[in-house]
Protein backbone atom coordinates (compact mmCIF):
# COMPACT_ATOMS: atom_id res chain seq x y z
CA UNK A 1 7.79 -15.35 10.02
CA UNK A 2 8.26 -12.80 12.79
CA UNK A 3 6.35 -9.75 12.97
CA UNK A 4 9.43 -7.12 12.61
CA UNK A 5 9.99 -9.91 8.95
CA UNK A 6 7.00 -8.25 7.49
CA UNK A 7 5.73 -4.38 6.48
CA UNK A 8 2.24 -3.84 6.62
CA UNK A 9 0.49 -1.57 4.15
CA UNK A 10 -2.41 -0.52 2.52
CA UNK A 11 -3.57 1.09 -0.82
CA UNK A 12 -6.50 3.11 -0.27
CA UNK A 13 -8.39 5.83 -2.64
CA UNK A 14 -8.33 9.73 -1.41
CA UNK A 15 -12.15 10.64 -1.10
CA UNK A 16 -11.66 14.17 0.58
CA UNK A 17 -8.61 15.52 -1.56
CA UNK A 18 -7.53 14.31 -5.08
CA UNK A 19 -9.12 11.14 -5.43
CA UNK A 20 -5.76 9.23 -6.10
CA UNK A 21 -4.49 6.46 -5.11
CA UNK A 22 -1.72 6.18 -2.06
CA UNK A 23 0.20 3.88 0.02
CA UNK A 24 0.29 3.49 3.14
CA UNK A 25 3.24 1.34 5.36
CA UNK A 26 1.68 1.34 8.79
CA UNK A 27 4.98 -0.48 10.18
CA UNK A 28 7.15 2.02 8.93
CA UNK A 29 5.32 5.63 10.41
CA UNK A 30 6.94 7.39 12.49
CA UNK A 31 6.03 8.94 15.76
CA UNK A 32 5.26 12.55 14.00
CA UNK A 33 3.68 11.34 10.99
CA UNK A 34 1.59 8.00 12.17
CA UNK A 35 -1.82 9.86 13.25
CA UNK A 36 -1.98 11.95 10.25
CA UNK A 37 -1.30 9.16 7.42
CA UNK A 38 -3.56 6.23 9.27
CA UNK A 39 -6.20 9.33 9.16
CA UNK A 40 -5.92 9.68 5.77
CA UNK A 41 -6.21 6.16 4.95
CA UNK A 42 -9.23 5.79 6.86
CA UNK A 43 -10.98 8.60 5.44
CA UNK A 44 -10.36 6.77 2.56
CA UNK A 45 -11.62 3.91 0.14
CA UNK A 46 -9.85 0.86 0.96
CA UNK A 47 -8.60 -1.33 -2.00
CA UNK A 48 -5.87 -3.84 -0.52
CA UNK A 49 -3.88 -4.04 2.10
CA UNK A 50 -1.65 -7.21 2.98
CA UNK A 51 1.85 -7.52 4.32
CA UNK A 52 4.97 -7.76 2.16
CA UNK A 53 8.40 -9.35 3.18
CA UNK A 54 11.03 -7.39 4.65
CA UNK A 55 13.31 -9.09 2.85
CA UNK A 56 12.99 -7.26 -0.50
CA UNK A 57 10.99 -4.84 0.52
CA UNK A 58 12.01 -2.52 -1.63
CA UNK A 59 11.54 -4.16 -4.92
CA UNK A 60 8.10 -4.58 -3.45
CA UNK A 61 7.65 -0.84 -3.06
CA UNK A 62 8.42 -0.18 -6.49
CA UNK A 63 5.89 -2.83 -7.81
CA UNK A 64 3.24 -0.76 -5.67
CA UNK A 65 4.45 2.40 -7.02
CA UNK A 66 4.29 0.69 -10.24
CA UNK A 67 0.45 0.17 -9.24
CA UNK A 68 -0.49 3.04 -8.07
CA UNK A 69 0.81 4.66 -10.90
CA UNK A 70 -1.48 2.66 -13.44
CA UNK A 71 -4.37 2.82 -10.97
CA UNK A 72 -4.11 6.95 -11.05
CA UNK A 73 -3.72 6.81 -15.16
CA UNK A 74 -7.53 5.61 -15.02
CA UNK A 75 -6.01 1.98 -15.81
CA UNK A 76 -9.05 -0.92 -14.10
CA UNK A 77 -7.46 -3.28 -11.46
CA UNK A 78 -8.58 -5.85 -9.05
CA UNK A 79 -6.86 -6.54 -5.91
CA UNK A 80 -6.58 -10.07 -7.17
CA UNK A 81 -4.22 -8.38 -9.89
CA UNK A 82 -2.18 -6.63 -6.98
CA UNK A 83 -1.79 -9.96 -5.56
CA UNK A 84 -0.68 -11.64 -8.48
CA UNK A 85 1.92 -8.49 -8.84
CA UNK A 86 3.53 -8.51 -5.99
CA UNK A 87 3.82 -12.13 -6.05
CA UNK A 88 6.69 -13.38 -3.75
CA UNK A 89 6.87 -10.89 -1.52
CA UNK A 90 3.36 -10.94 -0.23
CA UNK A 91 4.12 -12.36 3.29
């Protein structure tokens, strides 16, 4: 699998705002927004990151929002269940 086959990303916990949950897709920032969101998600609490398949991508995205979602409703996850979610389109 080529590189520009995969989107990499990473769920991470605000510590200095809101304390929720967000994604991040490193491969997809843009040029006026990259400094700004990979700040935020190292400021934050890490809590998976991985690479998902192009291909699909954007049934993947809605599985994280999915996540995130639950996570930020006070539900208890494991990044072994975010694995197990995404399934398939982990690349």
């Amino acid at each position: 699998m080529f590189e520009s086959d995969k989107v990499m990303f990473e769920i991470y916990r605000e510590t200095e705002y809101t304390g929720r949950y967000r994604v991040v897709y490193f491969t997809e920032l843009s040029d006026h927004n990259k400094e700004s969101e990979i700040n935020h998600a190292l400021s934050g609490e890490h809590f998976f990151d991985g690479f998902i398949k192009n291909y699909g991508k954007d049934e993947a995205k809605e599985i994280i929002e999915s996540i995130l979602g639950r996570l930020n409703s006070g539900e208890t996850m494991g990044p072994e269940e975010v694995e197990r979610a995404l399934g398939e389109h982990m690349a």
